[in-house]
PDB file of N, CA and C in Angstrom:
ATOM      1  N   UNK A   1    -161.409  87.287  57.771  1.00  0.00           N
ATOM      2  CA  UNK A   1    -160.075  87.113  58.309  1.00  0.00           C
ATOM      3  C   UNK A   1    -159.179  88.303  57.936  1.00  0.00           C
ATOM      4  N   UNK A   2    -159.044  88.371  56.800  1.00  0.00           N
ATOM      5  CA  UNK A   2    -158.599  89.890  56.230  1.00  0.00           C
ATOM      6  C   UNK A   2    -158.930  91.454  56.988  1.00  0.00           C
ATOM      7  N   UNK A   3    -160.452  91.184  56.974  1.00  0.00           N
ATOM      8  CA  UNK A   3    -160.588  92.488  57.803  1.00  0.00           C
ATOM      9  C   UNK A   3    -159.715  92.069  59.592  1.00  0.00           C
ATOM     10  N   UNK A   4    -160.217  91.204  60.130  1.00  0.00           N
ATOM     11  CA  UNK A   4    -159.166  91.179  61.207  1.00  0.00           C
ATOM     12  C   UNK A   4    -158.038  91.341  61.347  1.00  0.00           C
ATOM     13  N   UNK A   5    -157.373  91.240  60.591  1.00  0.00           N
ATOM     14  CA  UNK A   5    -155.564  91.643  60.115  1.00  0.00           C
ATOM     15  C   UNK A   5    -155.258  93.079  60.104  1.00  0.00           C
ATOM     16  N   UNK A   6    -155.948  93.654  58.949  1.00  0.00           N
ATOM     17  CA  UNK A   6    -156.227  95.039  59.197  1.00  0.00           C
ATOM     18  C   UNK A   6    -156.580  95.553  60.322  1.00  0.00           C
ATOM     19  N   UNK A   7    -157.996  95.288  60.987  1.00  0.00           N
ATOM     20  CA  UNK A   7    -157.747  95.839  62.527  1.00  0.00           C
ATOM     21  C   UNK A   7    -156.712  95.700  63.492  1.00  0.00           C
ATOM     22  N   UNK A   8    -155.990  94.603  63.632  1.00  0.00           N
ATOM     23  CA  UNK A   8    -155.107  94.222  64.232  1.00  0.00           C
ATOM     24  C   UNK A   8    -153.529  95.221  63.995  1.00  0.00           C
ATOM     25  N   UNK A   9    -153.412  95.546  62.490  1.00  0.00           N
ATOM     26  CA  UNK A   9    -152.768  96.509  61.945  1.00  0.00           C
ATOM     27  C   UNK A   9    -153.158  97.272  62.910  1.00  0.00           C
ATOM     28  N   UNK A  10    -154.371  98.085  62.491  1.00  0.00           N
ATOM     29  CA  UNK A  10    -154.234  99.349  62.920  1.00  0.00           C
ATOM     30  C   UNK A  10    -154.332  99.605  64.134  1.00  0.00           C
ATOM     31  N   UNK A  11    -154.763  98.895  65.348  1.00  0.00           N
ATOM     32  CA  UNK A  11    -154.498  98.600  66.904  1.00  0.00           C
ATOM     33  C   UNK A  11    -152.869  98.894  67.090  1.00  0.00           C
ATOM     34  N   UNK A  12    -152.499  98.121  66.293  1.00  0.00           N
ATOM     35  CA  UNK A  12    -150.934  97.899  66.704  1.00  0.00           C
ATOM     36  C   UNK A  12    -149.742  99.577  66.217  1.00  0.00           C
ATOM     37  N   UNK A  13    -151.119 100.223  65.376  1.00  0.00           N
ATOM     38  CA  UNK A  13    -150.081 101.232  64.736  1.00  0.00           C
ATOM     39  C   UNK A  13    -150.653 102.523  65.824  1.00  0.00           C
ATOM     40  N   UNK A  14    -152.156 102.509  66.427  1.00  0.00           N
ATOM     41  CA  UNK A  14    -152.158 103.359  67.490  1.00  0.00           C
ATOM     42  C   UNK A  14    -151.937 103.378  68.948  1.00  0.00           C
ATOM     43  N   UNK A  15    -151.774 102.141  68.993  1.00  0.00           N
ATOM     44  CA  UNK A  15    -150.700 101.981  70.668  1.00  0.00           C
ATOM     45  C   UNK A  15    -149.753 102.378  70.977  1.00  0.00           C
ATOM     46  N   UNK A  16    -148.709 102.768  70.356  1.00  0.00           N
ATOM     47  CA  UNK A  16    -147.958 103.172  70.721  1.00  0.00           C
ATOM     48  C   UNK A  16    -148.033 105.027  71.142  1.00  0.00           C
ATOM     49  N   UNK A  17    -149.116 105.353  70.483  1.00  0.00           N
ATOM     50  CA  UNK A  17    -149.225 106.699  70.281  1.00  0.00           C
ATOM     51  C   UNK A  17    -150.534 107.385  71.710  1.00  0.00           C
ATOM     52  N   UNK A  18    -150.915 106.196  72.200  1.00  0.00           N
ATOM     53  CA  UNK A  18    -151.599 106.326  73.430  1.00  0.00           C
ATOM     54  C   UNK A  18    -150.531 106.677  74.958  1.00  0.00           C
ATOM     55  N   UNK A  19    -149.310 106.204  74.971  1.00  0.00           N
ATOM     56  CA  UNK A  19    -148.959 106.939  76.333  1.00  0.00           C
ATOM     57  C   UNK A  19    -148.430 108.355  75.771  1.00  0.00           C
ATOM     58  N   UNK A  20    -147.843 108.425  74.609  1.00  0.00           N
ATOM     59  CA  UNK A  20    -147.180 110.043  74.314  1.00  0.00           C
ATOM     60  C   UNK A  20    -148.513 111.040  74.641  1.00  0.00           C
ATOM     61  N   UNK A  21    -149.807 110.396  73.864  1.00  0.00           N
ATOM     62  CA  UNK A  21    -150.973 111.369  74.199  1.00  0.00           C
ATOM     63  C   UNK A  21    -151.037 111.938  75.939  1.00  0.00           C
ATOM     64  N   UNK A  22    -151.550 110.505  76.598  1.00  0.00           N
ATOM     65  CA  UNK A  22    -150.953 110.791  77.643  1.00  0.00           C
ATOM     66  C   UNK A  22    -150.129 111.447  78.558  1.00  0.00           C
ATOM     67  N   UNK A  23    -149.049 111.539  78.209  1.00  0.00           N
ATOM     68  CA  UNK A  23    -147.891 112.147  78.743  1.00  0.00           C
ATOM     69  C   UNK A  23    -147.924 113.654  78.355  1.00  0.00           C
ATOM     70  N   UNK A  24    -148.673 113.785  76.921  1.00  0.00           N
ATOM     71  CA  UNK A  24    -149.103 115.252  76.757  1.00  0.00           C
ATOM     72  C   UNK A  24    -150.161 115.923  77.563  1.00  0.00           C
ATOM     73  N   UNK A  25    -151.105 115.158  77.514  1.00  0.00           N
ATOM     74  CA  UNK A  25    -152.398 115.132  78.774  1.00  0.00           C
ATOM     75  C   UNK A  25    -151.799 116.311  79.822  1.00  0.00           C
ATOM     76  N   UNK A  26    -151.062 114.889  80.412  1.00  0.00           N
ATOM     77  CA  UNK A  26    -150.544 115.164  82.078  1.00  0.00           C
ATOM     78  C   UNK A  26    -149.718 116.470  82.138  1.00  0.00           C
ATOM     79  N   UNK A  27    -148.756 116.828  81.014  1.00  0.00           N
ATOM     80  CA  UNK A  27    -148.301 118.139  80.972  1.00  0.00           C
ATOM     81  C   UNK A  27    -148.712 119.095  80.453  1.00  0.00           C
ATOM     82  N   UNK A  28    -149.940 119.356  79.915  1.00  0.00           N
ATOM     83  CA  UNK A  28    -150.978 120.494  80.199  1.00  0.00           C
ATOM     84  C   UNK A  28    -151.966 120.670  81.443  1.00  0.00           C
ATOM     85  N   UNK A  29    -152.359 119.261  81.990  1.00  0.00           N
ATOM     86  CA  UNK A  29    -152.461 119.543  83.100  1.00  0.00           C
ATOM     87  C   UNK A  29    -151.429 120.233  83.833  1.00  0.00           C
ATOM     88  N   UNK A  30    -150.243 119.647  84.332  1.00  0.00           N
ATOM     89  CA  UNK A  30    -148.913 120.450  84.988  1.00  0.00           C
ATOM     90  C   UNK A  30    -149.255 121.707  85.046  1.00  0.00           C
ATOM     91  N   UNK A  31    -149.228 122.366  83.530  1.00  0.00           N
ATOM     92  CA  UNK A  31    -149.197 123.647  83.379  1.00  0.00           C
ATOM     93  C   UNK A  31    -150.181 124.425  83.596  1.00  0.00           C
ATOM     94  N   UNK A  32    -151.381 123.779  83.459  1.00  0.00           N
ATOM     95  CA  UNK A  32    -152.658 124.640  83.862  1.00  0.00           C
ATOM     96  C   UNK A  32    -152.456 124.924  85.450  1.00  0.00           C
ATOM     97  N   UNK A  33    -152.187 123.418  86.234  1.00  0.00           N
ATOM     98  CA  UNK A  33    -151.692 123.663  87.685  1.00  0.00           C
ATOM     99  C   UNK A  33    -151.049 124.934  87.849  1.00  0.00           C
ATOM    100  N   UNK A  34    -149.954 124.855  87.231  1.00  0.00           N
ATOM    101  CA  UNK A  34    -148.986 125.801  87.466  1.00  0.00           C
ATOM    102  C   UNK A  34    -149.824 127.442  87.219  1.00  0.00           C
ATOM    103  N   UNK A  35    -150.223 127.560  86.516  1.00  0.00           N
ATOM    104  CA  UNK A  35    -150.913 128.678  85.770  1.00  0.00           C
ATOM    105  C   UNK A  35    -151.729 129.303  86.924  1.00  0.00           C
ATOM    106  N   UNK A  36    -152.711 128.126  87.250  1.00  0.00           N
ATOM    107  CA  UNK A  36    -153.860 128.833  88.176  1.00  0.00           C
ATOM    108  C   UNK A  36    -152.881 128.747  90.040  1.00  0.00           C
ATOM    109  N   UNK A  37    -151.952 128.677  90.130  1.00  0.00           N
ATOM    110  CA  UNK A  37    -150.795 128.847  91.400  1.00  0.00           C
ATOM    111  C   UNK A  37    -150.621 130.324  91.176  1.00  0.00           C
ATOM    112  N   UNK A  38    -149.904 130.461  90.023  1.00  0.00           N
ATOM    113  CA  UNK A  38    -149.376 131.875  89.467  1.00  0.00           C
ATOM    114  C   UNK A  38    -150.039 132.980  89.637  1.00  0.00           C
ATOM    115  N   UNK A  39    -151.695 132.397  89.455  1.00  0.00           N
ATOM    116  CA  UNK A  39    -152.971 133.526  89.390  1.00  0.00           C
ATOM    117  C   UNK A  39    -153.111 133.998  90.721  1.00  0.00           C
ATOM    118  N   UNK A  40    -153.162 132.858  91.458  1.00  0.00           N
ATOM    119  CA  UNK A  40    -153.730 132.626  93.389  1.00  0.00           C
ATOM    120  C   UNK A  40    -152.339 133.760  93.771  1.00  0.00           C
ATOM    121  N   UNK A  41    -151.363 133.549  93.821  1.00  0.00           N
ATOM    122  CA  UNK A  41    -150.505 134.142  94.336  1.00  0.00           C
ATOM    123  C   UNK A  41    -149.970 135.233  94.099  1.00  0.00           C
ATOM    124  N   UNK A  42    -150.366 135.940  92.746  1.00  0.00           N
ATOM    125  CA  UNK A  42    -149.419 136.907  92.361  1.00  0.00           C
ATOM    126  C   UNK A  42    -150.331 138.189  93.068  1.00  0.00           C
ATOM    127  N   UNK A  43    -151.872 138.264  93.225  1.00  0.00           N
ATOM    128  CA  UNK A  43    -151.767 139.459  94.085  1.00  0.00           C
ATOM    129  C   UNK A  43    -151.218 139.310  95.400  1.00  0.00           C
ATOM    130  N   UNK A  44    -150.586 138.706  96.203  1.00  0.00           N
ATOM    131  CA  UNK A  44    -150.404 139.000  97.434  1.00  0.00           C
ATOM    132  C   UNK A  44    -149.187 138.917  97.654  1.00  0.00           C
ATOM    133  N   UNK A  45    -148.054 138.474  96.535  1.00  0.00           N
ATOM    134  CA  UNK A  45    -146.729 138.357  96.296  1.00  0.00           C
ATOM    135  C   UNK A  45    -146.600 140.380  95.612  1.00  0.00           C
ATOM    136  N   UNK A  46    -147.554 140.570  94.703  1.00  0.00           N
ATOM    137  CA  UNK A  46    -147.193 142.499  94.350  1.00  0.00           C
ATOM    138  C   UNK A  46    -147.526 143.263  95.945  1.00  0.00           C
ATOM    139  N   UNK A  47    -148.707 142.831  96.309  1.00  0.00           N
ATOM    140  CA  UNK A  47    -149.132 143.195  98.009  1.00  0.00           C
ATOM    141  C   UNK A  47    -147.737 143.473  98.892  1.00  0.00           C
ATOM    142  N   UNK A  48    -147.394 142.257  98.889  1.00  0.00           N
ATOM    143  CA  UNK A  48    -146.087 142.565  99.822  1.00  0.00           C
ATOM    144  C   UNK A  48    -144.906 142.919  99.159  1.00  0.00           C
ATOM    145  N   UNK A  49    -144.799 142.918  97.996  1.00  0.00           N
ATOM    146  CA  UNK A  49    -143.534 143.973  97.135  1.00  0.00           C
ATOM    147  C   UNK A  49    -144.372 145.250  97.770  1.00  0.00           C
ATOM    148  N   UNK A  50    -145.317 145.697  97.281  1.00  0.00           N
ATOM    149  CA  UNK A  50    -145.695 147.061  97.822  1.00  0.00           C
ATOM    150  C   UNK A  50    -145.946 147.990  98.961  1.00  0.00           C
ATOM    151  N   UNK A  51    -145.753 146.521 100.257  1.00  0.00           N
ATOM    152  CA  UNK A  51    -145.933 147.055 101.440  1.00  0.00           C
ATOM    153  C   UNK A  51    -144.342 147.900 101.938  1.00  0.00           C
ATOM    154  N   UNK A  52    -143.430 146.398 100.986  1.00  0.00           N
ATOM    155  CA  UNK A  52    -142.236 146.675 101.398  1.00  0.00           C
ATOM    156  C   UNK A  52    -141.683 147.760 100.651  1.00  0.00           C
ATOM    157  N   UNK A  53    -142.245 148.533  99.558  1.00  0.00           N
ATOM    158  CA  UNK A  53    -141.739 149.753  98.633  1.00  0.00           C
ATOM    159  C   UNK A  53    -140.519 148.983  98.145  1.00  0.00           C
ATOM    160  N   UNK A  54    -141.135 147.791  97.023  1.00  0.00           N
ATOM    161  CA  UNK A  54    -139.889 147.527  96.015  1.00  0.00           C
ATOM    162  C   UNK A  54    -140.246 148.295  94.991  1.00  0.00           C
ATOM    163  N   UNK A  55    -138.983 148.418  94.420  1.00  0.00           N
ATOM    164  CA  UNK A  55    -138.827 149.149  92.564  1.00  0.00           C
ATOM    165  C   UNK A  55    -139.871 148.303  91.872  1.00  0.00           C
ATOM    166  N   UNK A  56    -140.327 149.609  90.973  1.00  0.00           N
ATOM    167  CA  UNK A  56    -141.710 148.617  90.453  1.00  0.00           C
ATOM    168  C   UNK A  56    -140.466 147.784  89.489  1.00  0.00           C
ATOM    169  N   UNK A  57    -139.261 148.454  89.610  1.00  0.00           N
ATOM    170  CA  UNK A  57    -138.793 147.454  88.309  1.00  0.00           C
ATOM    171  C   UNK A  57    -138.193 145.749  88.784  1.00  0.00           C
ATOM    172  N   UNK A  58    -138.597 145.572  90.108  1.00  0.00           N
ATOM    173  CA  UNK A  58    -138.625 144.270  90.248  1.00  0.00           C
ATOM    174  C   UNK A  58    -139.873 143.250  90.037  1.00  0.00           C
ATOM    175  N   UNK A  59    -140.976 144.298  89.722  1.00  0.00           N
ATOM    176  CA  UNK A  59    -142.221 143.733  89.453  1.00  0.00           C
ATOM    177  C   UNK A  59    -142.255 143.533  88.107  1.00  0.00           C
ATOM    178  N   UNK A  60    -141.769 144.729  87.380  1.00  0.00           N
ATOM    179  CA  UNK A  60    -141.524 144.201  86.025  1.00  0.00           C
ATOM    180  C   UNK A  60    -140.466 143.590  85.452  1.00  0.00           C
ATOM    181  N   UNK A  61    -139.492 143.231  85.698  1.00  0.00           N
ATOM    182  CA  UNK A  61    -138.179 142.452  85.395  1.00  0.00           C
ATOM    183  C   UNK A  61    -137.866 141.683  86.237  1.00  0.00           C
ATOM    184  N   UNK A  62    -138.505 141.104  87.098  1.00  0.00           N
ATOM    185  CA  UNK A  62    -138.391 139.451  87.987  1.00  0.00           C
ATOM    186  C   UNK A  62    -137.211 138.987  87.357  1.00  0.00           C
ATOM    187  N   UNK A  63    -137.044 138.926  86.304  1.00  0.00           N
ATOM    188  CA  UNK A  63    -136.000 137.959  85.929  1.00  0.00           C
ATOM    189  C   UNK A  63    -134.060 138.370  85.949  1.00  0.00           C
ATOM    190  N   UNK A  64    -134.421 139.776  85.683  1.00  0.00           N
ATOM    191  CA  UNK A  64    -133.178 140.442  86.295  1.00  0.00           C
ATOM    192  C   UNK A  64    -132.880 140.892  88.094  1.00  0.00           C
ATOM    193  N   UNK A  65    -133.847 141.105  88.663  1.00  0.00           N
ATOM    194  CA  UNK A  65    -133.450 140.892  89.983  1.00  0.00           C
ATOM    195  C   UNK A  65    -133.876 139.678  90.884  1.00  0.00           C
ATOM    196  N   UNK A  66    -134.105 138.365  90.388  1.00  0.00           N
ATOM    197  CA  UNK A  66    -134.344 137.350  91.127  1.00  0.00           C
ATOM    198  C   UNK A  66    -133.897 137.201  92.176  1.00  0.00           C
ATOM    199  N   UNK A  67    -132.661 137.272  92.580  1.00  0.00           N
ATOM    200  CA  UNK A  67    -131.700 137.061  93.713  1.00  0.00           C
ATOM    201  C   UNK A  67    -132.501 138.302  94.576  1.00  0.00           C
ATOM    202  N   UNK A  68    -132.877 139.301  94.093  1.00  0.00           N
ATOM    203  CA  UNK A  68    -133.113 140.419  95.161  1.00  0.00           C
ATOM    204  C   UNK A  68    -134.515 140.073  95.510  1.00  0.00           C
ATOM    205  N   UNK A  69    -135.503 139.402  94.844  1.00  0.00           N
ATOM    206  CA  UNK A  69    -136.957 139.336  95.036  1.00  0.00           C
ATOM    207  C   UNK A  69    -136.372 138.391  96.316  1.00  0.00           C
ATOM    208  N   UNK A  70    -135.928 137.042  96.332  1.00  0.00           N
ATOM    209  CA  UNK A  70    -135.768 135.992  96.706  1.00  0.00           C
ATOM    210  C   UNK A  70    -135.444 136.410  98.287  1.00  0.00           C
ATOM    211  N   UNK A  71    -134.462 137.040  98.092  1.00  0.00           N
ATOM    212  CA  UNK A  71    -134.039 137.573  99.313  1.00  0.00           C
ATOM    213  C   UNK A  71    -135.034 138.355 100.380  1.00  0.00           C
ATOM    214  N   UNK A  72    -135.667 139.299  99.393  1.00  0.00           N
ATOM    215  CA  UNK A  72    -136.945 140.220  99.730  1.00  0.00           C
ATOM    216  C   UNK A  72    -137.963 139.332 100.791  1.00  0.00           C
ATOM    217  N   UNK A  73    -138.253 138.566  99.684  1.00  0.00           N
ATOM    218  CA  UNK A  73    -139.500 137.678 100.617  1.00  0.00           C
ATOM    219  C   UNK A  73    -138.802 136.677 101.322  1.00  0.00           C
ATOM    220  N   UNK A  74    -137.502 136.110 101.506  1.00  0.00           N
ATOM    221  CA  UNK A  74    -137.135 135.401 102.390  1.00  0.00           C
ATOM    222  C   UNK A  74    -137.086 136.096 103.777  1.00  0.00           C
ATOM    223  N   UNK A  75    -136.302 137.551 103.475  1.00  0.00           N
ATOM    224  CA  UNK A  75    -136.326 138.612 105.342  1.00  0.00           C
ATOM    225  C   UNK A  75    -137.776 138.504 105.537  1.00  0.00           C
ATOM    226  N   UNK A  76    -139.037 138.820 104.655  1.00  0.00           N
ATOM    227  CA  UNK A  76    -140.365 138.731 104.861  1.00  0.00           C
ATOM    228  C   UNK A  76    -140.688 137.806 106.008  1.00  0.00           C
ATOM    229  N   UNK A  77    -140.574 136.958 106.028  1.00  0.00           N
ATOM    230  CA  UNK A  77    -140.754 135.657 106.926  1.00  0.00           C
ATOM    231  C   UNK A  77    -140.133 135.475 108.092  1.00  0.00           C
ATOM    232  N   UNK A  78    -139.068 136.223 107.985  1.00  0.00           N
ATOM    233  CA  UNK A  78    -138.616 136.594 109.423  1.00  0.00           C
ATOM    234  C   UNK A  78    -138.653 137.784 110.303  1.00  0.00           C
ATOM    235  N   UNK A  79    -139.877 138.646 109.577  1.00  0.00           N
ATOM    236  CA  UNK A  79    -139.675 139.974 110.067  1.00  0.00           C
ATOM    237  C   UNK A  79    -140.951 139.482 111.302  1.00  0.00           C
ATOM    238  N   UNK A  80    -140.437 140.391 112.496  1.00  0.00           N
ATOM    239  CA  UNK A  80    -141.505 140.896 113.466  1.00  0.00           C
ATOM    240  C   UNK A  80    -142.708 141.459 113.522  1.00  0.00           C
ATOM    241  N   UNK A  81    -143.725 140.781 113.785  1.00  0.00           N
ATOM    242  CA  UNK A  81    -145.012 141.328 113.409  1.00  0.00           C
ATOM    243  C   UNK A  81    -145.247 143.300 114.188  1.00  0.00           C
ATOM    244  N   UNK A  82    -144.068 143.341 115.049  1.00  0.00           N
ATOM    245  CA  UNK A  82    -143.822 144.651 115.250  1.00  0.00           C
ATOM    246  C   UNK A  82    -143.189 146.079 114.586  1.00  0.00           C
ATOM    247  N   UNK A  83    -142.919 145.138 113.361  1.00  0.00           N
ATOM    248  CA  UNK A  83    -141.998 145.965 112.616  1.00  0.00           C
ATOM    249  C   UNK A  83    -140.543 146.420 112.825  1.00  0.00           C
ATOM    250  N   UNK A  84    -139.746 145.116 113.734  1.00  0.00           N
ATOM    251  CA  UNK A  84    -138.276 145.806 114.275  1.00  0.00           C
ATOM    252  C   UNK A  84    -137.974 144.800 113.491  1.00  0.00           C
TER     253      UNK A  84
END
């Protein structure tokens, strides 16, 4: 009976610690997602910085010209496959 108490203890002291695991799980998954997106895309996101002759320093400082990348590849999508 004793030993059942104790198990019962210790059931009760690792349940709670099963969805946080969880929830850690799922956000390394997230991030691996995210990671292997980052991989798939970043040659063909420098591709078209380079077709378009951006500053390499938007390739290296993304974070100071965001607004200008953003913009960059937004005209991208509307440009003419003729080049006008």
């Amino acid at each position: 009976m004793r030993n059942q108490i104790q198990l019962i203890a210790l059931v009760l002291q690792v349940v709670p610690l099963v969805p946080l695991v969880l929830l850690l799980l799922l956000a390394l998954l997230a991030l691996a997602h995210l990671l292997a997106l980052v991989h798939l895309l970043a040659p063909a996101v420098l591709l078209a910085l380079e077709a378009r002759e951006v500053p390499v320093d938007l390739v290296i400082y993304p974070s100071l010209y965001a607004h200008s990348l953003l913009t960059i590849l937004a005209s991208m999508k509307t440009m003419r496959p003729d080049g006008a």
